[in-house]
N, C-alpha and C. Protein backbone atom coordinates (compact mmCIF):
# COMPACT_ATOMS: atom_id res chain seq x y z
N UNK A 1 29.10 12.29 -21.15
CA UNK A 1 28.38 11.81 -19.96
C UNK A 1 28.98 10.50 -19.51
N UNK A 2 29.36 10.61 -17.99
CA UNK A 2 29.98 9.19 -18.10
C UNK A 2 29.01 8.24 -17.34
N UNK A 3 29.17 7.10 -17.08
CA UNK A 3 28.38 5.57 -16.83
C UNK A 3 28.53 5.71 -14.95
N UNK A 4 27.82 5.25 -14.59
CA UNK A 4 27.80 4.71 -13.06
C UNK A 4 27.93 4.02 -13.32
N UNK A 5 29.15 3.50 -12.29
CA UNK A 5 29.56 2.01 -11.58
C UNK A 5 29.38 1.70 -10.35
N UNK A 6 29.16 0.63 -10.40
CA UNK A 6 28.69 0.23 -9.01
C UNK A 6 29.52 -0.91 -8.73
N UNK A 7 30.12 -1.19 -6.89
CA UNK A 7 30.51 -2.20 -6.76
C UNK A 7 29.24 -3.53 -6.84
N UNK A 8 29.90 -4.61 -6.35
CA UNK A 8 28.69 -5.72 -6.04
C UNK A 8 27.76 -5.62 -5.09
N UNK A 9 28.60 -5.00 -4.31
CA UNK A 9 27.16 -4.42 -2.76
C UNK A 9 26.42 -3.27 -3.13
N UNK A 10 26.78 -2.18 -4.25
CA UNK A 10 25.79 -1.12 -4.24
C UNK A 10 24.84 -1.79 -5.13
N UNK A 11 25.15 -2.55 -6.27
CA UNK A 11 24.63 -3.41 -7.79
C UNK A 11 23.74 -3.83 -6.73
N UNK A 12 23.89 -4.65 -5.90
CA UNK A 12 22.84 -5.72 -5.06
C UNK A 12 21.35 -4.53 -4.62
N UNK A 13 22.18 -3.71 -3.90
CA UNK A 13 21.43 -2.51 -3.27
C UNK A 13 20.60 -2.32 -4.20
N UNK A 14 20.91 -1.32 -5.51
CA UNK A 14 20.25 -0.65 -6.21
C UNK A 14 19.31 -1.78 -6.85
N UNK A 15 19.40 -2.81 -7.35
CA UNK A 15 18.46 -4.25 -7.70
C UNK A 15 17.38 -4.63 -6.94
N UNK A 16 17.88 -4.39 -5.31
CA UNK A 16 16.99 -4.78 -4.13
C UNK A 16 17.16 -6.30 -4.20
N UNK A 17 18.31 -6.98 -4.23
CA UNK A 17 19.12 -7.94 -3.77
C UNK A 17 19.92 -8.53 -3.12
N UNK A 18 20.07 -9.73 -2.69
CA UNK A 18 21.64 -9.66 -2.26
C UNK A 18 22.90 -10.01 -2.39
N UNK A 19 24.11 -10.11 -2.32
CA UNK A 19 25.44 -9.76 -3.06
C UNK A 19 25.64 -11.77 -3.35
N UNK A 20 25.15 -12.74 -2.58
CA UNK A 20 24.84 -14.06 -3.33
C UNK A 20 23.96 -14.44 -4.40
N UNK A 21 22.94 -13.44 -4.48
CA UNK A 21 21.84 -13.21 -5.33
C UNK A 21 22.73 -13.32 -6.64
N UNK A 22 23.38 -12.07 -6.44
CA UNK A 22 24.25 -11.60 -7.88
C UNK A 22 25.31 -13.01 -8.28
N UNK A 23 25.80 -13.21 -6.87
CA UNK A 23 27.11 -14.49 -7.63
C UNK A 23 26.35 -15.71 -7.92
N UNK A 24 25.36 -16.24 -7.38
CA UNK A 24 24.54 -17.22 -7.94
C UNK A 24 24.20 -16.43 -9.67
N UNK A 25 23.49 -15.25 -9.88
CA UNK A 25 23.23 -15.10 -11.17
C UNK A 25 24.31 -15.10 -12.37
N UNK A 26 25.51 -15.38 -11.64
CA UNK A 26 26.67 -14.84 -12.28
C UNK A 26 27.30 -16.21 -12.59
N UNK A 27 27.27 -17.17 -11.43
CA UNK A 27 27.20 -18.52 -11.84
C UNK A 27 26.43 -19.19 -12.98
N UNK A 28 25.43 -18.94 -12.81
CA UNK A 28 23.92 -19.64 -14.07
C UNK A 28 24.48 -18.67 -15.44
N UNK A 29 25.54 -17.94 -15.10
CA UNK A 29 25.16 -17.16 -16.58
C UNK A 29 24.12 -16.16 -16.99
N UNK A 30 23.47 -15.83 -15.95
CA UNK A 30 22.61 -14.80 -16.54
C UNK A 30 22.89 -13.50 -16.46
N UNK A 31 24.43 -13.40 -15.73
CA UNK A 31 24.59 -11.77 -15.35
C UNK A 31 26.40 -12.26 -15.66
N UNK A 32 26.55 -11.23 -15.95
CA UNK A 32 28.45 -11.54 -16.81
C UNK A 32 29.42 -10.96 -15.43
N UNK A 33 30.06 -11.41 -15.23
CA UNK A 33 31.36 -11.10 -13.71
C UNK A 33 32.49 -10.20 -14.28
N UNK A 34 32.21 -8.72 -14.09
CA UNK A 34 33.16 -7.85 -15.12
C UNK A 34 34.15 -8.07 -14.61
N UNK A 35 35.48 -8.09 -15.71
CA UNK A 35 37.06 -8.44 -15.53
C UNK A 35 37.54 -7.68 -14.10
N UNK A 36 38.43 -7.90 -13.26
CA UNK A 36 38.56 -7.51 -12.04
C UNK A 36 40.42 -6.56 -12.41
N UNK A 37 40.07 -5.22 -12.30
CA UNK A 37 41.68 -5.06 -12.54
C UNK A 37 42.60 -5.34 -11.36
N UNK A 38 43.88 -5.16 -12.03
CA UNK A 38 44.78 -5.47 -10.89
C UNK A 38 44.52 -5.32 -9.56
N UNK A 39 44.75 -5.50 -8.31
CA UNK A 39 44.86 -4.89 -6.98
C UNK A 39 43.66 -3.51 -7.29
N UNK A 40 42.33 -4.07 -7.94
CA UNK A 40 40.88 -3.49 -8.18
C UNK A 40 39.55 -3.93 -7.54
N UNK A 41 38.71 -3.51 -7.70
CA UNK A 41 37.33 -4.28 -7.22
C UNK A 41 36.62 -4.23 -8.48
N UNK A 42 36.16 -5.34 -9.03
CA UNK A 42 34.68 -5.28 -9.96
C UNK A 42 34.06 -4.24 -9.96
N UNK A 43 33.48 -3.48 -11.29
CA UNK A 43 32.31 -2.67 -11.37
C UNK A 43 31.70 -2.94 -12.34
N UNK A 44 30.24 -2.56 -11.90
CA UNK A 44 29.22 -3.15 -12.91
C UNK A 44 28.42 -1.84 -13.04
N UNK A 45 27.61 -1.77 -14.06
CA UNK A 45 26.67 -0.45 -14.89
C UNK A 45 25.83 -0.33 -14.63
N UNK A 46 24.61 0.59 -14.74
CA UNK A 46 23.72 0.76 -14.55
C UNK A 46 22.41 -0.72 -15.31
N UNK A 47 23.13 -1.01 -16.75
CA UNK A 47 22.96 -2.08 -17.52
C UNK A 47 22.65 -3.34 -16.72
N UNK A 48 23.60 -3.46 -15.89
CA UNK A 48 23.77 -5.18 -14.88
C UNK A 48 22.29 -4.95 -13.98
N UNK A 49 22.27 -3.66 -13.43
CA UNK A 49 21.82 -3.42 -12.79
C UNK A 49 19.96 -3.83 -13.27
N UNK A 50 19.60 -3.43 -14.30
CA UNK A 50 18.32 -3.21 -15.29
C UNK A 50 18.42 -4.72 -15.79
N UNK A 51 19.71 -5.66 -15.63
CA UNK A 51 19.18 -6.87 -15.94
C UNK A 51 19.19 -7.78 -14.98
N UNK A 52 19.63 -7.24 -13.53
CA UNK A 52 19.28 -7.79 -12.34
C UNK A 52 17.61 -8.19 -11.66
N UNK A 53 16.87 -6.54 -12.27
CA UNK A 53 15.62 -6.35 -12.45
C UNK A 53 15.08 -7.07 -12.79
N UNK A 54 15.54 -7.45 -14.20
CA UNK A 54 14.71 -8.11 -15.70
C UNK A 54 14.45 -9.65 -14.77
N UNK A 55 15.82 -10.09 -14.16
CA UNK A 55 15.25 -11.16 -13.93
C UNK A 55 14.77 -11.47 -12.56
N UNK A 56 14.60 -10.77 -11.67
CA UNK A 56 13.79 -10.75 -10.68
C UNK A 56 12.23 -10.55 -11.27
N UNK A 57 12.35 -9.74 -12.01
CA UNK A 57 10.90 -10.01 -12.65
C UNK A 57 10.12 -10.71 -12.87
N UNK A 58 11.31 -10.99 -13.92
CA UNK A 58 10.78 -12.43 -14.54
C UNK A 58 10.33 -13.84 -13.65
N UNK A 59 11.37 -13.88 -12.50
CA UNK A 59 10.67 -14.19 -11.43
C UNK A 59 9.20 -14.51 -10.94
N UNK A 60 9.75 -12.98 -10.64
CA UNK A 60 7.79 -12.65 -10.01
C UNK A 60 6.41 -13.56 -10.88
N UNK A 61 6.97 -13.25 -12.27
CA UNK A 61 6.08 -13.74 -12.82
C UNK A 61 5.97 -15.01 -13.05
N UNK A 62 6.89 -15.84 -12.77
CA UNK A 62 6.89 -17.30 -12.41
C UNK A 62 7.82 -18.45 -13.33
N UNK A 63 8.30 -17.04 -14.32
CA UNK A 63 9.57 -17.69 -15.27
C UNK A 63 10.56 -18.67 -14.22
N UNK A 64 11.04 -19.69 -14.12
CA UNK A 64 11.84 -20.28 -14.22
C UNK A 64 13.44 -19.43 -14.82
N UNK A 65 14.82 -19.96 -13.70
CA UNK A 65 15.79 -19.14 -14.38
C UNK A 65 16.37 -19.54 -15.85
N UNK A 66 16.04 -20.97 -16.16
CA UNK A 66 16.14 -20.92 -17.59
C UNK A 66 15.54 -20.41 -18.29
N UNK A 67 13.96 -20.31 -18.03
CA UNK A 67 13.13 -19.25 -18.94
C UNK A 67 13.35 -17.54 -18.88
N UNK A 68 14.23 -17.68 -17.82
CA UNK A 68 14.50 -16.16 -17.90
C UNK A 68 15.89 -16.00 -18.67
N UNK A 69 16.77 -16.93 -18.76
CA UNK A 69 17.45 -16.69 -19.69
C UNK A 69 17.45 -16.51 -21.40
N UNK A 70 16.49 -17.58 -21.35
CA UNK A 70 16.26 -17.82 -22.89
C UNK A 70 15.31 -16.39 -23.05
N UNK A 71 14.78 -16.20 -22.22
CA UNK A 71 14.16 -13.99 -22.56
C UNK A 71 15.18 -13.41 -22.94
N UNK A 72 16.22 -13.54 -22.22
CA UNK A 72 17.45 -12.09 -22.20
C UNK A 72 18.33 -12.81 -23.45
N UNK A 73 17.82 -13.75 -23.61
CA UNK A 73 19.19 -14.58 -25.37
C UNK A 73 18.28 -13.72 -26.18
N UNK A 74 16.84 -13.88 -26.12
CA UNK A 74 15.56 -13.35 -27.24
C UNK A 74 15.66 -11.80 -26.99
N UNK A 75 15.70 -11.31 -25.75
CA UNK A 75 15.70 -9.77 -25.88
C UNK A 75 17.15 -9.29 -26.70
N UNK A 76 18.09 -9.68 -26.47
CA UNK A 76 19.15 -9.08 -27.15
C UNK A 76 18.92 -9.00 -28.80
N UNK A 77 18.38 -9.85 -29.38
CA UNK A 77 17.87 -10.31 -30.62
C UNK A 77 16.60 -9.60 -31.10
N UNK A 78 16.09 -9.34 -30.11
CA UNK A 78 14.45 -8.67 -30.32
C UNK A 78 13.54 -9.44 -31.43
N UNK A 79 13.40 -10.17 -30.64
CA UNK A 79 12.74 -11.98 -31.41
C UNK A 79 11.33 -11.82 -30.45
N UNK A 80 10.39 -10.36 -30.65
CA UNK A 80 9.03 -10.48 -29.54
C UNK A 80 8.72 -11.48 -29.92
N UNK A 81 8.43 -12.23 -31.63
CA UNK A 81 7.27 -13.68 -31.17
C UNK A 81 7.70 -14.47 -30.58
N UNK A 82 8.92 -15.32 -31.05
CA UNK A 82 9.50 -16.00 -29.38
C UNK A 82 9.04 -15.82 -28.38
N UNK A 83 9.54 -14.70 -27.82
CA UNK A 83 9.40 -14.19 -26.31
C UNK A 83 7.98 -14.25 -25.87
N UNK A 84 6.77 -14.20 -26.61
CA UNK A 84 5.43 -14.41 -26.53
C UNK A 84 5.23 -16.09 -26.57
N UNK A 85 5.51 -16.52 -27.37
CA UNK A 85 5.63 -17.91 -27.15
C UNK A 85 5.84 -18.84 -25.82
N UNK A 86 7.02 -18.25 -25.45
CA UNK A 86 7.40 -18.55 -23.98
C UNK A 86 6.38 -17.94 -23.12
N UNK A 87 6.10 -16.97 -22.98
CA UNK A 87 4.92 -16.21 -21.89
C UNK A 87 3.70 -17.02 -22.31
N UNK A 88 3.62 -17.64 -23.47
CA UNK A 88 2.11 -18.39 -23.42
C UNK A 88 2.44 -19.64 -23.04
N UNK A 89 3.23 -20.20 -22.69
CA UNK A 89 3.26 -21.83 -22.50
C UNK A 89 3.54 -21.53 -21.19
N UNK A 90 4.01 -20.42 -20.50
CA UNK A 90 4.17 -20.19 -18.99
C UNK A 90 2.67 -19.93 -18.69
N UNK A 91 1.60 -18.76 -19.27
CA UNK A 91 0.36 -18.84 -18.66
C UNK A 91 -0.46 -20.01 -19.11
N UNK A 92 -0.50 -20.90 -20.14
CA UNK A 92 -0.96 -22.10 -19.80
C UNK A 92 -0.68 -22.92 -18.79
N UNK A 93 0.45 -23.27 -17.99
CA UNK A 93 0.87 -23.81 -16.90
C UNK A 93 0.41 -23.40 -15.78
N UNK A 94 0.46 -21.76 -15.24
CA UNK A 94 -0.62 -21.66 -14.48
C UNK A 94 -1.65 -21.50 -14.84
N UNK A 95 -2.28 -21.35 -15.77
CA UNK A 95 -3.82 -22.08 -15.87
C UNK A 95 -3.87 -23.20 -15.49
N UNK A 96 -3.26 -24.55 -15.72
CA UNK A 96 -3.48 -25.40 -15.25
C UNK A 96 -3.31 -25.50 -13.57
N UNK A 97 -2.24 -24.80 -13.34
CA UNK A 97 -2.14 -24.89 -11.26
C UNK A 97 -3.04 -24.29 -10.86
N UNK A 98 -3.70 -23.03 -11.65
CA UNK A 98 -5.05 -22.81 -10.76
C UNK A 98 -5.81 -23.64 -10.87
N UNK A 99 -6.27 -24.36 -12.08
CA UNK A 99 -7.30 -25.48 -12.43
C UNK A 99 -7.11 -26.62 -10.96
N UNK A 100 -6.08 -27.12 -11.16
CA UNK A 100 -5.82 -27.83 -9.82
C UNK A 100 -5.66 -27.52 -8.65
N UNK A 101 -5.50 -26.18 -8.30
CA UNK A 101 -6.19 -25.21 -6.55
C UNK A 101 -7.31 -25.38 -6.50
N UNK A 102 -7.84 -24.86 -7.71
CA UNK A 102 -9.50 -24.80 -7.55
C UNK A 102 -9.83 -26.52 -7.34
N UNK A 103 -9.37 -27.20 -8.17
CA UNK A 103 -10.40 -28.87 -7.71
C UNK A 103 -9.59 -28.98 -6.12
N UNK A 104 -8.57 -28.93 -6.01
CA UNK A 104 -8.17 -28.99 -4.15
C UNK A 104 -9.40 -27.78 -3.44
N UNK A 105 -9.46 -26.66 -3.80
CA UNK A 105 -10.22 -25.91 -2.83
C UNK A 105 -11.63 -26.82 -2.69
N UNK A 106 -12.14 -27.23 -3.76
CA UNK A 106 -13.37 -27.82 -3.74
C UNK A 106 -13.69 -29.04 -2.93
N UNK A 107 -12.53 -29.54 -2.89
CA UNK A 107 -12.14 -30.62 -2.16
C UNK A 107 -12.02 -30.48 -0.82
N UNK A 108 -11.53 -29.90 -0.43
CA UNK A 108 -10.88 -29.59 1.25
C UNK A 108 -12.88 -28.86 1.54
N UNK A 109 -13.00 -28.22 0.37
CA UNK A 109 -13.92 -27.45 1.23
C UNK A 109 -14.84 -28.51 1.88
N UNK A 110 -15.38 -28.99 0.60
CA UNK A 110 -16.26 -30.37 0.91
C UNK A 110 -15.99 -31.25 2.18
N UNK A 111 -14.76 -31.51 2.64
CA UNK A 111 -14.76 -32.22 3.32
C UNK A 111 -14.66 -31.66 4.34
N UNK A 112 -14.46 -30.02 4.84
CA UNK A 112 -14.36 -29.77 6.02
C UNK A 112 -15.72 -29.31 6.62
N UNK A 113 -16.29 -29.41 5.15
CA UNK A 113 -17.98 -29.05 5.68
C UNK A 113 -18.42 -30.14 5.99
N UNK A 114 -18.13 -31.58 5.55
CA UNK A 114 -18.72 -33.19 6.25
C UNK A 114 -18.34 -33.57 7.18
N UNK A 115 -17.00 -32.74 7.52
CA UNK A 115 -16.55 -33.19 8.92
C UNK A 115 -17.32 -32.01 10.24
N UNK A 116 -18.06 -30.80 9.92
CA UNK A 116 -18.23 -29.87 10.73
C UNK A 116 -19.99 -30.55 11.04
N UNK A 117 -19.96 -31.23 10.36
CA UNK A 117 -21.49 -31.79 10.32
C UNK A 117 -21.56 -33.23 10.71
N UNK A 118 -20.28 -34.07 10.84
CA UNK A 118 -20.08 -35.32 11.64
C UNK A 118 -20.86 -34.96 12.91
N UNK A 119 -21.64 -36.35 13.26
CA UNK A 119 -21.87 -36.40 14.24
C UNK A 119 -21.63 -37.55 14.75
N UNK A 120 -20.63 -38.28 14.25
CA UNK A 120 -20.01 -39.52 14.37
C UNK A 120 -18.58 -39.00 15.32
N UNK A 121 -18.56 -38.93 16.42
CA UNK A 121 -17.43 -38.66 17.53
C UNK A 121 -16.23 -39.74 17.16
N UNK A 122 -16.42 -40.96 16.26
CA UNK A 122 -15.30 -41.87 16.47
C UNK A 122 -14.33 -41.72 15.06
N UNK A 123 -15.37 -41.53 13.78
CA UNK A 123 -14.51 -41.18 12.81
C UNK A 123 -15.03 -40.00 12.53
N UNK A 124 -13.42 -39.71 11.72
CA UNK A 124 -13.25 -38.02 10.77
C UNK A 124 -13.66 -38.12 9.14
N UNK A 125 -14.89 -37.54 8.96
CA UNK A 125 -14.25 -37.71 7.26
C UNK A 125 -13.08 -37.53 6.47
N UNK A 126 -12.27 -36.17 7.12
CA UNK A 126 -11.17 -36.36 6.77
C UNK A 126 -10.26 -36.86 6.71
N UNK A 127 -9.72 -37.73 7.69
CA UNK A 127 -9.00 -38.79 8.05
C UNK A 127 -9.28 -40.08 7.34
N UNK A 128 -10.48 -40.06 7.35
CA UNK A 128 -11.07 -41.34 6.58
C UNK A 128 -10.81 -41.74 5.17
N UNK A 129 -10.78 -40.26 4.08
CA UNK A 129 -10.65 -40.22 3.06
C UNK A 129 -9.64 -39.64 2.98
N UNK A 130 -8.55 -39.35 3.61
CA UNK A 130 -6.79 -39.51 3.32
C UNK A 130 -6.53 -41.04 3.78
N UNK A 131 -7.30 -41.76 4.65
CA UNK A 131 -6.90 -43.07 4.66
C UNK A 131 -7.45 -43.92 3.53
N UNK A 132 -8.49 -43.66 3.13
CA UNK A 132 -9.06 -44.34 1.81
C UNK A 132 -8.53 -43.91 0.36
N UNK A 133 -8.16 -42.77 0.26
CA UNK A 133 -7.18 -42.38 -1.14
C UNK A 133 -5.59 -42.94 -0.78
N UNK A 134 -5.09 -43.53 0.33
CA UNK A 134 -3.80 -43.81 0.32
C UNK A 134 -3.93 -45.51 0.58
N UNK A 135 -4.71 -45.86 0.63
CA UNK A 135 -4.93 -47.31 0.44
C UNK A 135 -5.05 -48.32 -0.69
């Protein structure tokens, strides 16, 4: 059975990327730049392709591209507690950014409800208290 190859524009395609996507990943090291033969074009595997994925994923989920590297050093190794390690110090972090949306939502809300209830035409609460927290 033999391997699909793909140039850099189909690799991009089939990833749902685009062909800077790949040379930026290829720069950082997270995706390898296969040897180019003579008067040839690059081809890359179905493999490049599944770790183009991995780190768009990883992405999504809010990894950082160093944290997505240090996954694919740990996946090759198959080191899951590591790799859990890292996913828990990433969802503690957003725990904390929601913690801090939520005190901003509470915030904005509050104040757009003191300002909808001003009946003071000359000042804004809001204005007032971005001028009083920057003072």
């Amino acid at each position: 059975m033999t391997q699909k190859s793909f140039t850099i524009g189909a690799l991009a395609n089939q990833a749902s990327v685009n062909v800077e996507t790949i040379r930026f990943y290829q720069r950082r090291g997270l995706l390898a730049e296969p040897v180019k033969p003579f008067k040839g074009i690059r081809h890359y595997t179905e493999q490049d392709v599944q770790r183009v994925r991995f780190i768009k994923e990883g992405q999504k989920l809010g990894f950082s591209l160093d944290e997505v590297a240090e996954l694919l050093s740990l996946e090759e190794g198959r080191r899951c507690q590591e790799a859990r390690e890292i996913a828990l110090r990433k969802l503690a972090l957003i725990r904390e950014r929601i913690e801090g949306l939520r005190m901003m939502e509470a915030a904005l809300s509050q104040l757009a409800e003191s300002c909808a209830s001003n009946a003071d035409s000359v000042s804004c609460p809001i204005i007032h208290s971005l001028l009083k927290a920057s003072a």
